[in-house]
PDB file of N, CA and C in Angstrom:
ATOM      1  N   UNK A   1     -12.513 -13.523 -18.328  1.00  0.00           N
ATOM      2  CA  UNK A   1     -13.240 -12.411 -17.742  1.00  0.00           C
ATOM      3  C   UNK A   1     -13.026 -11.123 -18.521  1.00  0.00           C
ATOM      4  N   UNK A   2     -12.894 -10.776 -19.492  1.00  0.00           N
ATOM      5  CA  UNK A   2     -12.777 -10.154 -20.617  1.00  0.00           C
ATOM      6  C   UNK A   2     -11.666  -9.040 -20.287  1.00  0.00           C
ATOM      7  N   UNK A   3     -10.666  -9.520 -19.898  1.00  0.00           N
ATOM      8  CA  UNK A   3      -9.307  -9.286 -20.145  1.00  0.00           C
ATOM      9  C   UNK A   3      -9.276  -8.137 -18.448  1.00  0.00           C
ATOM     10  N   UNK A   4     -10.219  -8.584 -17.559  1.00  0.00           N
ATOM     11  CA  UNK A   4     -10.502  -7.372 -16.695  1.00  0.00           C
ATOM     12  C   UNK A   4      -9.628  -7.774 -15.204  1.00  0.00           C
ATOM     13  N   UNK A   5      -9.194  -7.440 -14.487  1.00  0.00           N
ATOM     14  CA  UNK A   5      -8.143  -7.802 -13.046  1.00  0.00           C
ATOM     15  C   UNK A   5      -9.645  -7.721 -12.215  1.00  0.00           C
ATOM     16  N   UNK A   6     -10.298  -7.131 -11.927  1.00  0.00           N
ATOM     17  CA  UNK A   6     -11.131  -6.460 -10.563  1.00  0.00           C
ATOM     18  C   UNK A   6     -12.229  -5.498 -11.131  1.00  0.00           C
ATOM     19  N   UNK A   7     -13.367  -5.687 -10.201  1.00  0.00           N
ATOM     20  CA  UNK A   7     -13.894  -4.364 -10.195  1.00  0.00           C
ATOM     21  C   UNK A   7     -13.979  -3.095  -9.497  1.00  0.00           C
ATOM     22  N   UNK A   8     -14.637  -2.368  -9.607  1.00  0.00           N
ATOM     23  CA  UNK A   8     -14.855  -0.593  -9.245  1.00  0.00           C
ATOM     24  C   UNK A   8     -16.411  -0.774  -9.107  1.00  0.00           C
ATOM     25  N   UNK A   9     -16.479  -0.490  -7.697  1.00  0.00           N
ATOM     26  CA  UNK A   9     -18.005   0.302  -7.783  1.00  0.00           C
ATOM     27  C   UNK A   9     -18.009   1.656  -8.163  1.00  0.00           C
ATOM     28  N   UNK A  10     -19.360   1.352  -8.880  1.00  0.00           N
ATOM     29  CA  UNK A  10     -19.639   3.120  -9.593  1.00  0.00           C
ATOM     30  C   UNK A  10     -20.943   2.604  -8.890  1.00  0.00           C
ATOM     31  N   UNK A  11     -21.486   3.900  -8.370  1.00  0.00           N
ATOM     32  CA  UNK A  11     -23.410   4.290  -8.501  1.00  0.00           C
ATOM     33  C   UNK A  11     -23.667   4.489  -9.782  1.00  0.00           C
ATOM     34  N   UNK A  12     -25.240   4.515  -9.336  1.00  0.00           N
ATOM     35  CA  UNK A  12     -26.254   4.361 -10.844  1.00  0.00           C
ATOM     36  C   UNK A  12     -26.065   5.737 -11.015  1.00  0.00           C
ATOM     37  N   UNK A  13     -25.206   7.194 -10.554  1.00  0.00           N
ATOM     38  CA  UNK A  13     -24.987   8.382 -11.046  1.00  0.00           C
ATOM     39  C   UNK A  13     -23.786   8.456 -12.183  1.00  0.00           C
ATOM     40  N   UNK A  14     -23.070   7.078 -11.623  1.00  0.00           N
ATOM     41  CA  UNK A  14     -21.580   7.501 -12.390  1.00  0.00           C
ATOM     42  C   UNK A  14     -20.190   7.648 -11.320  1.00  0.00           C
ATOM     43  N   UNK A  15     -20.909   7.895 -10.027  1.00  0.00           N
ATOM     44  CA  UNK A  15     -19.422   7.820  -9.138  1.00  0.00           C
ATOM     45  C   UNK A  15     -18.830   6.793  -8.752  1.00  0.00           C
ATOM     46  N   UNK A  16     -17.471   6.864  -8.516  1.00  0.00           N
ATOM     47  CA  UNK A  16     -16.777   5.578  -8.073  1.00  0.00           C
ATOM     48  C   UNK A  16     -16.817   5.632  -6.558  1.00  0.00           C
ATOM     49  N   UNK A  17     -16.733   4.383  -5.688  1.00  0.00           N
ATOM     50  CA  UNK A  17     -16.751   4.695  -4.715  1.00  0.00           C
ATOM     51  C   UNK A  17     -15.370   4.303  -4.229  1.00  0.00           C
ATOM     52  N   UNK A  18     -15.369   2.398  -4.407  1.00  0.00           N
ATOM     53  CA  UNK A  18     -13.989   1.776  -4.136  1.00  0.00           C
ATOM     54  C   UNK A  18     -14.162   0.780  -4.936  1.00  0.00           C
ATOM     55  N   UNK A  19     -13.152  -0.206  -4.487  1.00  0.00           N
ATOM     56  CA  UNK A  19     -12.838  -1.536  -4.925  1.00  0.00           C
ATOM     57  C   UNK A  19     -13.559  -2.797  -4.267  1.00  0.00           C
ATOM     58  N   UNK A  20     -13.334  -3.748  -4.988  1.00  0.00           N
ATOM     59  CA  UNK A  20     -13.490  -4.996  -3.921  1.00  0.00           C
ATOM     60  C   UNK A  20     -13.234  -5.025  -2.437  1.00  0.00           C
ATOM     61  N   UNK A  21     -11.679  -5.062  -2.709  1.00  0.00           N
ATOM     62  CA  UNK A  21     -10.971  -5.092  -1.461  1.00  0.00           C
ATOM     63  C   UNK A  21     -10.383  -4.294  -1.112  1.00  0.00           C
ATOM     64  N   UNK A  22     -10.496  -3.291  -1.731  1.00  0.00           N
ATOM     65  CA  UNK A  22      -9.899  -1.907  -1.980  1.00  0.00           C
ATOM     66  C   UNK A  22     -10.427  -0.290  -1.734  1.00  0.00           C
ATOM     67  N   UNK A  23      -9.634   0.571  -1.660  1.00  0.00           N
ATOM     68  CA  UNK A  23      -9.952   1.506  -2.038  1.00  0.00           C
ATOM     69  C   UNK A  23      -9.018   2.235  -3.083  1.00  0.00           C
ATOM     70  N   UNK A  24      -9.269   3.350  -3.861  1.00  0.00           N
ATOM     71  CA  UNK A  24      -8.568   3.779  -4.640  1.00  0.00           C
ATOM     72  C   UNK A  24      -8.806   5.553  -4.313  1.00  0.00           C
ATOM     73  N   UNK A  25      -7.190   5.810  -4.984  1.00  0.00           N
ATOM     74  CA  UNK A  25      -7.125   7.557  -5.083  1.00  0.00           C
ATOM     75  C   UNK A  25      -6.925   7.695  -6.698  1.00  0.00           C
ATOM     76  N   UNK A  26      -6.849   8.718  -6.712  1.00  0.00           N
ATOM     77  CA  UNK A  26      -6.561   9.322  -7.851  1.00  0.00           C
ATOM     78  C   UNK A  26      -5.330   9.998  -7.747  1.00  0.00           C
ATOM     79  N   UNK A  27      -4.426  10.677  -8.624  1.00  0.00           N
ATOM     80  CA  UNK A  27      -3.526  11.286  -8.545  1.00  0.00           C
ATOM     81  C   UNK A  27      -3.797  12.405 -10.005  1.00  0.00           C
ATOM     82  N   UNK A  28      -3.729  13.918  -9.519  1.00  0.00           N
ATOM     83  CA  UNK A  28      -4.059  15.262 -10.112  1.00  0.00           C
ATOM     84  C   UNK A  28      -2.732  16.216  -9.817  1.00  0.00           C
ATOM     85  N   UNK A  29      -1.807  16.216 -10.599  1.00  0.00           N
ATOM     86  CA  UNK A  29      -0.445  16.693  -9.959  1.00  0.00           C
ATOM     87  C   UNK A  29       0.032  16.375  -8.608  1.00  0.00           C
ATOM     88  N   UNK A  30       0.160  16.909  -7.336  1.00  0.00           N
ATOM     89  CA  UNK A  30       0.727  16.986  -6.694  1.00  0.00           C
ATOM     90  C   UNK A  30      -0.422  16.851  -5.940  1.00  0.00           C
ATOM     91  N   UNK A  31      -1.644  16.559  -6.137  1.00  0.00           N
ATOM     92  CA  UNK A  31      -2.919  15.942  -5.426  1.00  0.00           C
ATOM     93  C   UNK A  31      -3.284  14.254  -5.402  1.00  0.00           C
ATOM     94  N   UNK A  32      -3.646  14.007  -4.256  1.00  0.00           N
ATOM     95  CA  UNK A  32      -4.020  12.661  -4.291  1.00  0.00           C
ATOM     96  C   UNK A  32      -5.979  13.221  -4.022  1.00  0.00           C
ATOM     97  N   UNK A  33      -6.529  12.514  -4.997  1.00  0.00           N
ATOM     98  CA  UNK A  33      -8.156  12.788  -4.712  1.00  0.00           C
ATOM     99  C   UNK A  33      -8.777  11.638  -4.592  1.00  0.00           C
ATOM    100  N   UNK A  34      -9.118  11.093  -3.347  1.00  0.00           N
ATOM    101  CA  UNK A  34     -10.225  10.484  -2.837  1.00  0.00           C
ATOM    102  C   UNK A  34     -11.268  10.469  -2.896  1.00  0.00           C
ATOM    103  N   UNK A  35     -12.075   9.675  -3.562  1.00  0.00           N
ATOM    104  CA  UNK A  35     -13.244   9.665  -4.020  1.00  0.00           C
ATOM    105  C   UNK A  35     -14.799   9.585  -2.866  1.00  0.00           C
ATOM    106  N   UNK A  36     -15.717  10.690  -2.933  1.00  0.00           N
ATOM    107  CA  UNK A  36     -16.134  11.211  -1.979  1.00  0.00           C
ATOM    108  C   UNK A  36     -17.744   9.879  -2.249  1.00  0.00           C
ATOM    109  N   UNK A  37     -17.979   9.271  -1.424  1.00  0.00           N
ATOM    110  CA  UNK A  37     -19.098   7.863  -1.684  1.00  0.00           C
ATOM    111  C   UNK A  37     -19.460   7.194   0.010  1.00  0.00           C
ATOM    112  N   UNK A  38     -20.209   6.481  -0.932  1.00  0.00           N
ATOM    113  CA  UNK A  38     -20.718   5.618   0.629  1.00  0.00           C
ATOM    114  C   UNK A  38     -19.623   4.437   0.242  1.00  0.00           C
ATOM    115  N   UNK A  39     -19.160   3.956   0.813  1.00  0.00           N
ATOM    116  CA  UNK A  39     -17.669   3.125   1.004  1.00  0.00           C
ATOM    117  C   UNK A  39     -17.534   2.770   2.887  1.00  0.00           C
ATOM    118  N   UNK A  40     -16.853   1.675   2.576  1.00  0.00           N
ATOM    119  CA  UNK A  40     -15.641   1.312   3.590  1.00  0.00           C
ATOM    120  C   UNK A  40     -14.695   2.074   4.112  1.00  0.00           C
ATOM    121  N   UNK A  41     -14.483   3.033   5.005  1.00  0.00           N
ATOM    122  CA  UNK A  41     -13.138   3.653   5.506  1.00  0.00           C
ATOM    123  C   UNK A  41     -11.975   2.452   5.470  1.00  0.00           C
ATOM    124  N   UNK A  42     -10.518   2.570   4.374  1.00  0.00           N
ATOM    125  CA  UNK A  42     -10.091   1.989   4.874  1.00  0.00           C
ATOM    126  C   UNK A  42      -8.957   2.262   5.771  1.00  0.00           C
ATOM    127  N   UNK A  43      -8.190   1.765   6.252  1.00  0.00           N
ATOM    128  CA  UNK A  43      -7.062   2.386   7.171  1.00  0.00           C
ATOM    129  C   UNK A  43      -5.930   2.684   6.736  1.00  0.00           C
ATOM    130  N   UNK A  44      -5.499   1.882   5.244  1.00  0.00           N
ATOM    131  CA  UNK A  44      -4.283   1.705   4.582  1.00  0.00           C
ATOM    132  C   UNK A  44      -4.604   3.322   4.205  1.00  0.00           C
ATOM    133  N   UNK A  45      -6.140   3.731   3.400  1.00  0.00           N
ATOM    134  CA  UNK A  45      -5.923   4.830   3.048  1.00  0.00           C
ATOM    135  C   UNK A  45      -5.967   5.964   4.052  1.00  0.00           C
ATOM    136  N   UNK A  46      -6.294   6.267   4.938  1.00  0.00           N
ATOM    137  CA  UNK A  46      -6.053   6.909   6.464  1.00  0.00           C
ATOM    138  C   UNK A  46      -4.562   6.970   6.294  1.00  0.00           C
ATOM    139  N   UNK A  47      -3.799   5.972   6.762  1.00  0.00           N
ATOM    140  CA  UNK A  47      -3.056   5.953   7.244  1.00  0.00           C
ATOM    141  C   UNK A  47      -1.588   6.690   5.881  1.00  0.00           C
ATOM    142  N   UNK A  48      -2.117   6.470   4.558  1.00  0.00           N
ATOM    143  CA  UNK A  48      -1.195   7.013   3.344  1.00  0.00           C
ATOM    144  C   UNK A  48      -1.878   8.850   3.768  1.00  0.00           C
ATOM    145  N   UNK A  49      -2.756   9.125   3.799  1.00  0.00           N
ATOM    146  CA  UNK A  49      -3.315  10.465   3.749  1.00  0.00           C
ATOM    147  C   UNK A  49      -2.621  11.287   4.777  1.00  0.00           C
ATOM    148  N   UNK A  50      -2.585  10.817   5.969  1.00  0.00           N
ATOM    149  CA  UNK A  50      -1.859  11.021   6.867  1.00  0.00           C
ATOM    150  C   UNK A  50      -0.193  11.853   6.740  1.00  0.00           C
ATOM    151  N   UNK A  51       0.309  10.589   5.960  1.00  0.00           N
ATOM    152  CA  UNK A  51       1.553  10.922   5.829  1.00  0.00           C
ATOM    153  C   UNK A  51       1.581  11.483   4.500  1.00  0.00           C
ATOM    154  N   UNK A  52       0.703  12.233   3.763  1.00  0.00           N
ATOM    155  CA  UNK A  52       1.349  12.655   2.259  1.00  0.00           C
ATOM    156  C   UNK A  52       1.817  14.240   2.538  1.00  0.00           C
ATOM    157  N   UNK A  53       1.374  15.143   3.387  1.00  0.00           N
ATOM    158  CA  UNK A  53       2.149  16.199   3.586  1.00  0.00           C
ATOM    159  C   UNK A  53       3.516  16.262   3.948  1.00  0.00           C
ATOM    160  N   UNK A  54       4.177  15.223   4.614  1.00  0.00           N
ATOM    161  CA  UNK A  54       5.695  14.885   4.437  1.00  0.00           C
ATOM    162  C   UNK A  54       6.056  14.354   3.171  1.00  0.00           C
ATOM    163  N   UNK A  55       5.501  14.447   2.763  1.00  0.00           N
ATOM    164  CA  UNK A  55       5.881  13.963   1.117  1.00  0.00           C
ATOM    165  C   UNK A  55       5.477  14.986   0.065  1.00  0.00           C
ATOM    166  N   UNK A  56       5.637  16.066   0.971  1.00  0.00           N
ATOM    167  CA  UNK A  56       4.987  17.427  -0.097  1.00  0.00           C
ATOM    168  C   UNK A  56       3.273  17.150  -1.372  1.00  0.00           C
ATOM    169  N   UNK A  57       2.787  15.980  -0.710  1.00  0.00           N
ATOM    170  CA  UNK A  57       1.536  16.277  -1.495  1.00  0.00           C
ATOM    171  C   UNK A  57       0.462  16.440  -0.348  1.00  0.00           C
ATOM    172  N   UNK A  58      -0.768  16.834  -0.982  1.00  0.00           N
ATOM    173  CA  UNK A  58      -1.849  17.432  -0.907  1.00  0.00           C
ATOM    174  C   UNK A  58      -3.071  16.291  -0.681  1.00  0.00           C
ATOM    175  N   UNK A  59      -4.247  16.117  -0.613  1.00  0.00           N
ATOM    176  CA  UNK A  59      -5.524  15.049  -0.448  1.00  0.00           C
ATOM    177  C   UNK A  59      -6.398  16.085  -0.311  1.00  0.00           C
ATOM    178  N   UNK A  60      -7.223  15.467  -1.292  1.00  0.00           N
ATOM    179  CA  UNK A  60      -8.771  16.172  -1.558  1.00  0.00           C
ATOM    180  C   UNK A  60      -9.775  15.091  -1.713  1.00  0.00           C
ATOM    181  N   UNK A  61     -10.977  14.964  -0.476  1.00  0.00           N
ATOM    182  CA  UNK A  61     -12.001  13.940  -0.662  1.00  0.00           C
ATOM    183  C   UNK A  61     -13.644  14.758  -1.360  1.00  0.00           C
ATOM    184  N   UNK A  62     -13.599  14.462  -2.561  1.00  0.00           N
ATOM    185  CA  UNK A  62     -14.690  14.805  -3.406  1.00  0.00           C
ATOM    186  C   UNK A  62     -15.183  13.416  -4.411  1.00  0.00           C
ATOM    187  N   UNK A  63     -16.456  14.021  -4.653  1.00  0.00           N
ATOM    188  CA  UNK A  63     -16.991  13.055  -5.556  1.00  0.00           C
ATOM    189  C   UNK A  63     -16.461  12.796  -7.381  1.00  0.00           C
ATOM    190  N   UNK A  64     -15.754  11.616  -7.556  1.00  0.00           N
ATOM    191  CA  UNK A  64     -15.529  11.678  -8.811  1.00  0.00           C
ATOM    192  C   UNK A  64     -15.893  10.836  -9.260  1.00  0.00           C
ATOM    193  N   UNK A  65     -16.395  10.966 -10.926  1.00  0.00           N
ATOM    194  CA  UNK A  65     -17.278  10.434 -11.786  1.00  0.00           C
ATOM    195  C   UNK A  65     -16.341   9.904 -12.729  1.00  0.00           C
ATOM    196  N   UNK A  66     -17.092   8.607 -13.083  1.00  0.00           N
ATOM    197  CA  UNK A  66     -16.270   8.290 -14.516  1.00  0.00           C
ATOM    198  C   UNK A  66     -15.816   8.824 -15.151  1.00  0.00           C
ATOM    199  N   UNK A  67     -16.919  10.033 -16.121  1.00  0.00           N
ATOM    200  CA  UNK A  67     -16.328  10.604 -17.236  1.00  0.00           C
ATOM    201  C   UNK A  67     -15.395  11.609 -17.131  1.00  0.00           C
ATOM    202  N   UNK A  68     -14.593  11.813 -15.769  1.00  0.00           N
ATOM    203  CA  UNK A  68     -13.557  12.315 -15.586  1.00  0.00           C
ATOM    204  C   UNK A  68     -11.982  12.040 -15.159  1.00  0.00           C
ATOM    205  N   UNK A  69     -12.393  10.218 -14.939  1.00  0.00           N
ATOM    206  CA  UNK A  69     -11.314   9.540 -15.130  1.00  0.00           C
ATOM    207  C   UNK A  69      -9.849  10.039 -15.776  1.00  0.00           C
ATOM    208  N   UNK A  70     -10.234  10.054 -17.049  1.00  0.00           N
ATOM    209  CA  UNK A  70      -9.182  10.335 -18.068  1.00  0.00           C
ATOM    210  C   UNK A  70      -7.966  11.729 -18.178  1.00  0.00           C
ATOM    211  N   UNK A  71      -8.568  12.316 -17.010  1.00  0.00           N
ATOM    212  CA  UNK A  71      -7.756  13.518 -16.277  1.00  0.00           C
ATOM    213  C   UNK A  71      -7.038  13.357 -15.566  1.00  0.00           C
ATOM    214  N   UNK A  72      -7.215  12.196 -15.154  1.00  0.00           N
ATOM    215  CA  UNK A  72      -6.209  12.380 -14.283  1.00  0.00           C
ATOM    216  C   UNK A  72      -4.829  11.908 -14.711  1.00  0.00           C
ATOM    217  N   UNK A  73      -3.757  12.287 -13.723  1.00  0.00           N
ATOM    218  CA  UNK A  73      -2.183  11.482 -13.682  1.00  0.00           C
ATOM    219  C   UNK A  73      -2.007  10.272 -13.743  1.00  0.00           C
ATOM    220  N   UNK A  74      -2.842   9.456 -12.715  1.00  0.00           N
ATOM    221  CA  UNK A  74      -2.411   8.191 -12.406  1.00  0.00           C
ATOM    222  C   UNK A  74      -3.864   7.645 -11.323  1.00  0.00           C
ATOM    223  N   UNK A  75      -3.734   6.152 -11.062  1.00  0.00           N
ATOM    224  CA  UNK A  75      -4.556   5.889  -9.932  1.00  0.00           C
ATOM    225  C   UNK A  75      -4.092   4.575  -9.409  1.00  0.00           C
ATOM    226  N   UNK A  76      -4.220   4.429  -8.139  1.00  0.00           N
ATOM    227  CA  UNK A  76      -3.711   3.148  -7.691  1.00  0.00           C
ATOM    228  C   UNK A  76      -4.606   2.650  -7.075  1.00  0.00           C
ATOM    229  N   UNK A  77      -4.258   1.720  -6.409  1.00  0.00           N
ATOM    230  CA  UNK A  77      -5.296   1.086  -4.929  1.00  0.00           C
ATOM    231  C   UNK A  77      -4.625   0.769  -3.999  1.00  0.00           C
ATOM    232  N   UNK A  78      -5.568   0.964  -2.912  1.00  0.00           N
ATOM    233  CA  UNK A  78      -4.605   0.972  -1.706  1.00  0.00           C
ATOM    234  C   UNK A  78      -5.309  -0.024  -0.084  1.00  0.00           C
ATOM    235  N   UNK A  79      -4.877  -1.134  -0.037  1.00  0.00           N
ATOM    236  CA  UNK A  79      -5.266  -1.902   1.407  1.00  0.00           C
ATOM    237  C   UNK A  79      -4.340  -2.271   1.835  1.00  0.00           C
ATOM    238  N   UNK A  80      -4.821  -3.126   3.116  1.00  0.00           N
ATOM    239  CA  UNK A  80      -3.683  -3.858   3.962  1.00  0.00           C
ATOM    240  C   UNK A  80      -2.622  -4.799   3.464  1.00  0.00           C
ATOM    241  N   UNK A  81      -2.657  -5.168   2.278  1.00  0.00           N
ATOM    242  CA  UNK A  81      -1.804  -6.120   1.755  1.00  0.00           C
ATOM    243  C   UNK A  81      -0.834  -5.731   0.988  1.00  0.00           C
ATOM    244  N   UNK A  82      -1.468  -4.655   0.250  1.00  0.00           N
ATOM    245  CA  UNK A  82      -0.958  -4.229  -1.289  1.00  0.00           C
ATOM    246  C   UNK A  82      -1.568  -2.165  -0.847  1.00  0.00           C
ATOM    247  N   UNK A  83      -0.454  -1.939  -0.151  1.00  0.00           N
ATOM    248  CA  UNK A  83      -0.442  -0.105   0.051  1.00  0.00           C
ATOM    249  C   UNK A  83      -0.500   0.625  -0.848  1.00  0.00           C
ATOM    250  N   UNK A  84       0.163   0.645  -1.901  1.00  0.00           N
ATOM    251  CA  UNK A  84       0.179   1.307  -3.111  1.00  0.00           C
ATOM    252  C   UNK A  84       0.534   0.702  -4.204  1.00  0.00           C
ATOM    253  N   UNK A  85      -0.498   0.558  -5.025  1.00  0.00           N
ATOM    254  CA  UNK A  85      -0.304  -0.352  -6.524  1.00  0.00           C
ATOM    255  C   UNK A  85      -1.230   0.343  -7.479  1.00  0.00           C
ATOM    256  N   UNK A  86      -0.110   0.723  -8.583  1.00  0.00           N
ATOM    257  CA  UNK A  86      -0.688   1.247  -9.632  1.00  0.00           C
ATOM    258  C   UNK A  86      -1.675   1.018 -10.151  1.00  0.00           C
ATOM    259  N   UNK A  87      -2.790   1.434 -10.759  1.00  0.00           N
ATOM    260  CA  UNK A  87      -3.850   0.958 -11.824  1.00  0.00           C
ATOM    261  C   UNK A  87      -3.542   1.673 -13.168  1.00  0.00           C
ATOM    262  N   UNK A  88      -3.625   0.747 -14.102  1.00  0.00           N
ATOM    263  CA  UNK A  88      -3.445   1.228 -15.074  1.00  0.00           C
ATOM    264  C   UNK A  88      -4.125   1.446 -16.037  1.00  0.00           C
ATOM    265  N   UNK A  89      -5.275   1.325 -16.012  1.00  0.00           N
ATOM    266  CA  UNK A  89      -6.921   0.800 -17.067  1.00  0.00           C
ATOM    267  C   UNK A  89      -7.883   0.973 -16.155  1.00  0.00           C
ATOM    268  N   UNK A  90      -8.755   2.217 -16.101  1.00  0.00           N
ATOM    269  CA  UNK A  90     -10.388   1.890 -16.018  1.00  0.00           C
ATOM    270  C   UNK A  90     -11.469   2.105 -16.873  1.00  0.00           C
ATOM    271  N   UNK A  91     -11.305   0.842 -17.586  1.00  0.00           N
ATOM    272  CA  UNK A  91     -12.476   1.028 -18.696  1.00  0.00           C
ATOM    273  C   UNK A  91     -11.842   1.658 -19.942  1.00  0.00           C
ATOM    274  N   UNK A  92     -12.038   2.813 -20.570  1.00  0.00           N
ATOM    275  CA  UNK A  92     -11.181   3.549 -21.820  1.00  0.00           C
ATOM    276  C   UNK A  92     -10.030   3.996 -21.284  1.00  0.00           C
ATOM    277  N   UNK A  93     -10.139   4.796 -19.882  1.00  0.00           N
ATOM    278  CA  UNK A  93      -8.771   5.823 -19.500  1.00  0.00           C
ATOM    279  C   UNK A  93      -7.720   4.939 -18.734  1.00  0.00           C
ATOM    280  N   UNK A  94      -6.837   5.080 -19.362  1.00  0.00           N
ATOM    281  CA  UNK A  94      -5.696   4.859 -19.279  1.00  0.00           C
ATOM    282  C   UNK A  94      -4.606   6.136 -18.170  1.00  0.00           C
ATOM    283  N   UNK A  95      -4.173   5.122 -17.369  1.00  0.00           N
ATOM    284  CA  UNK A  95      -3.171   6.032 -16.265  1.00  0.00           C
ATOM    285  C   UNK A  95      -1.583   6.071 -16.112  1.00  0.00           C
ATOM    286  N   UNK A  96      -0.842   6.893 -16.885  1.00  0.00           N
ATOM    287  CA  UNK A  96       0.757   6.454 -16.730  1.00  0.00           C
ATOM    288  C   UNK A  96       1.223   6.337 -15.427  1.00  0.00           C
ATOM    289  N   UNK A  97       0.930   6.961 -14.126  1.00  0.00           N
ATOM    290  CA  UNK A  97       1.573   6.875 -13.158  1.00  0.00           C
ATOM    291  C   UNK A  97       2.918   6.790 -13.063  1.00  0.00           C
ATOM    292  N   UNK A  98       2.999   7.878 -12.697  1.00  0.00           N
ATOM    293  CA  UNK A  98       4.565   8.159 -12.300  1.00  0.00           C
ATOM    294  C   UNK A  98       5.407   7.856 -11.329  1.00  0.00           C
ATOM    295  N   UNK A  99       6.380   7.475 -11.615  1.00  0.00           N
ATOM    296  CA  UNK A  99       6.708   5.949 -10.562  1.00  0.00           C
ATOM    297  C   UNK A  99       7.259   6.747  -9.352  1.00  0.00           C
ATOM    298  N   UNK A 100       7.937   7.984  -9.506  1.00  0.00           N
ATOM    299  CA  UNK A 100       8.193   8.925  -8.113  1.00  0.00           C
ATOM    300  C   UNK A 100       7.118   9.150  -7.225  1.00  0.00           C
ATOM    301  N   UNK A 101       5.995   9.785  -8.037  1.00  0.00           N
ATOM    302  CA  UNK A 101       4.374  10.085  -7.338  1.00  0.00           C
ATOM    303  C   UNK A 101       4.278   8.433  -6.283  1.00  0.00           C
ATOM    304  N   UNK A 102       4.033   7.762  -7.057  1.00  0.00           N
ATOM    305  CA  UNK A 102       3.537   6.071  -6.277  1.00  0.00           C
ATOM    306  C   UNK A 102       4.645   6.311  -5.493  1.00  0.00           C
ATOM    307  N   UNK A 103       6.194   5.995  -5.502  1.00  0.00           N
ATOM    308  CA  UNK A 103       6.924   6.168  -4.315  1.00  0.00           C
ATOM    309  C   UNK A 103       7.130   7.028  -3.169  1.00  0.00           C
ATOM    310  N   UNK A 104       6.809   8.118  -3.457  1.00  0.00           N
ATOM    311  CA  UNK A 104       6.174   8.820  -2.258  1.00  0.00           C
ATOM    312  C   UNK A 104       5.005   8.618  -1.738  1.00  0.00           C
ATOM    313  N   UNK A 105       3.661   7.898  -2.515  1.00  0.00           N
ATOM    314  CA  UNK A 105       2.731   7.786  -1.690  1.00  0.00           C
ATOM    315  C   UNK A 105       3.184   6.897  -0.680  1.00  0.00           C
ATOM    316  N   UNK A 106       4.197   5.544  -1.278  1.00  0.00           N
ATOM    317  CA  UNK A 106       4.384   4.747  -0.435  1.00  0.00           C
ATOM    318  C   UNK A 106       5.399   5.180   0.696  1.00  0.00           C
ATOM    319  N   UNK A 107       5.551   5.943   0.665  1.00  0.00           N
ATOM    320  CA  UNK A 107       6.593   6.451   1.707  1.00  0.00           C
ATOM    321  C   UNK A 107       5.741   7.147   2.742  1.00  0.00           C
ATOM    322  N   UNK A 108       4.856   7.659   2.014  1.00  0.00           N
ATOM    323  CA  UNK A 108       3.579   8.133   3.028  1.00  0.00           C
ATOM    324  C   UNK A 108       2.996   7.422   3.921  1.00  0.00           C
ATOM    325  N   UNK A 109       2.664   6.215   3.388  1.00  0.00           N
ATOM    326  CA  UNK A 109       2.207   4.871   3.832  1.00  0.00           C
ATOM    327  C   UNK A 109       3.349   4.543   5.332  1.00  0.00           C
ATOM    328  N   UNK A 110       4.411   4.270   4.487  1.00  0.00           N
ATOM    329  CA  UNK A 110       5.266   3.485   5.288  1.00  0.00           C
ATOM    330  C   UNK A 110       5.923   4.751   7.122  1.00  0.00           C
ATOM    331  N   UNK A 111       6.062   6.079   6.299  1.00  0.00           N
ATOM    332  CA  UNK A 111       6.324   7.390   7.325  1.00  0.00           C
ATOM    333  C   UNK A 111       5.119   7.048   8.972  1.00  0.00           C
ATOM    334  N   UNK A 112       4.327   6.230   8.448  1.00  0.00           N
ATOM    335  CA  UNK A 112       3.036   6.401   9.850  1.00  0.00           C
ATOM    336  C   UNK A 112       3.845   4.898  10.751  1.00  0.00           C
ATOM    337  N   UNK A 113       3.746   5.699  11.961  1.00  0.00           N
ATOM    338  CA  UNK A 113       4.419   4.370  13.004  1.00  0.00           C
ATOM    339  C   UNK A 113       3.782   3.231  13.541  1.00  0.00           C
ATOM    340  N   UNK A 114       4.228   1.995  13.599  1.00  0.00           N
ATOM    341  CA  UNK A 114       3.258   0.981  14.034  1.00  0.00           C
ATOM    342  C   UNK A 114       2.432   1.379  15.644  1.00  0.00           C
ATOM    343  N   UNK A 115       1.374   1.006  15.599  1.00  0.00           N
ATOM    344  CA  UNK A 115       0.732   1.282  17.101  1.00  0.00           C
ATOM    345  C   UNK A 115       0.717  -0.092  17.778  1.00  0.00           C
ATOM    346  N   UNK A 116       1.005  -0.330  18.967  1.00  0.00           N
ATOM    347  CA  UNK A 116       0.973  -1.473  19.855  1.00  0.00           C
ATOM    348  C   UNK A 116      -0.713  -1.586  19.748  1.00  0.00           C
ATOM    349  N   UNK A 117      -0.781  -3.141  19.887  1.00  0.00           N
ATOM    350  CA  UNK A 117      -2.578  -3.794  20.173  1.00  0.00           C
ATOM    351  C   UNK A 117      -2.457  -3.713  21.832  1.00  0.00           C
ATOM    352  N   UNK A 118      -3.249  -2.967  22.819  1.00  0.00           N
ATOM    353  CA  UNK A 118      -3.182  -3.370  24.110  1.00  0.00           C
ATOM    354  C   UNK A 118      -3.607  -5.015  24.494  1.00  0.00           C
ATOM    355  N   UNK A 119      -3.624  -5.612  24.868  1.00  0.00           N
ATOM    356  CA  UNK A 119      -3.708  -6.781  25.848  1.00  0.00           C
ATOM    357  C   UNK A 119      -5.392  -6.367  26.123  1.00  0.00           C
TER     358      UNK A 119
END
């Protein structure tokens, strides 16, 4: 599959929306940016957004385009299985991700309390 893990929806403009099974953020310093699209709400990402102000970061939901990929810090993906996992390749841009940044998102993640299912 020409060396590729998954795909990314982009529109025929250029924006990303999400993943397969996924959704993805971006990471812009001390910003996590959510990509502003017609998408799936998912809950994993709710539920990380939630908790990133105890983790001293920030969330911004705007529209981002490919050709601005390469700005950023880092990007991961984020669902029910797999909360925070780095991406490291979309397409040309390349993401170091900084392994503190990802551990606080996941701490963000993990900071939100389980809710009981009623009966």
């Amino acid at each position: 599959s020409g060396g590729f893990d998954d795909a990314l929806f982009v529109d025929d403009q250029g924006h990303v929306s999400e993943g397969v099974t996924w959704n993805t953020g971006f990471i812009q310093g001390g910003r996590i940016v959510w990509p502003q699209a017609p998408m799936l709400a998912g809950v994993t990402q709710v539920l990380i957004d939630r908790g990133l102000a105890g983790q001293g970061l920030s969330s911004q939901t705007r529209p981002v385009h490919m050709s601005e990929l390469a700005g950023f810090d880092g990007a991961f993906l984020c669902n029910s299985a797999t909360p925070v996992c780095p991406i490291t390749h979309i397409d040309q841009a390349t993401f170091g991700n900084d392994t503190a940044v990802l551990d606080r998102l996941n701490q963000a993640w993990l900071s939100q309390r389980p809710q009981s299912i009623a009966d």
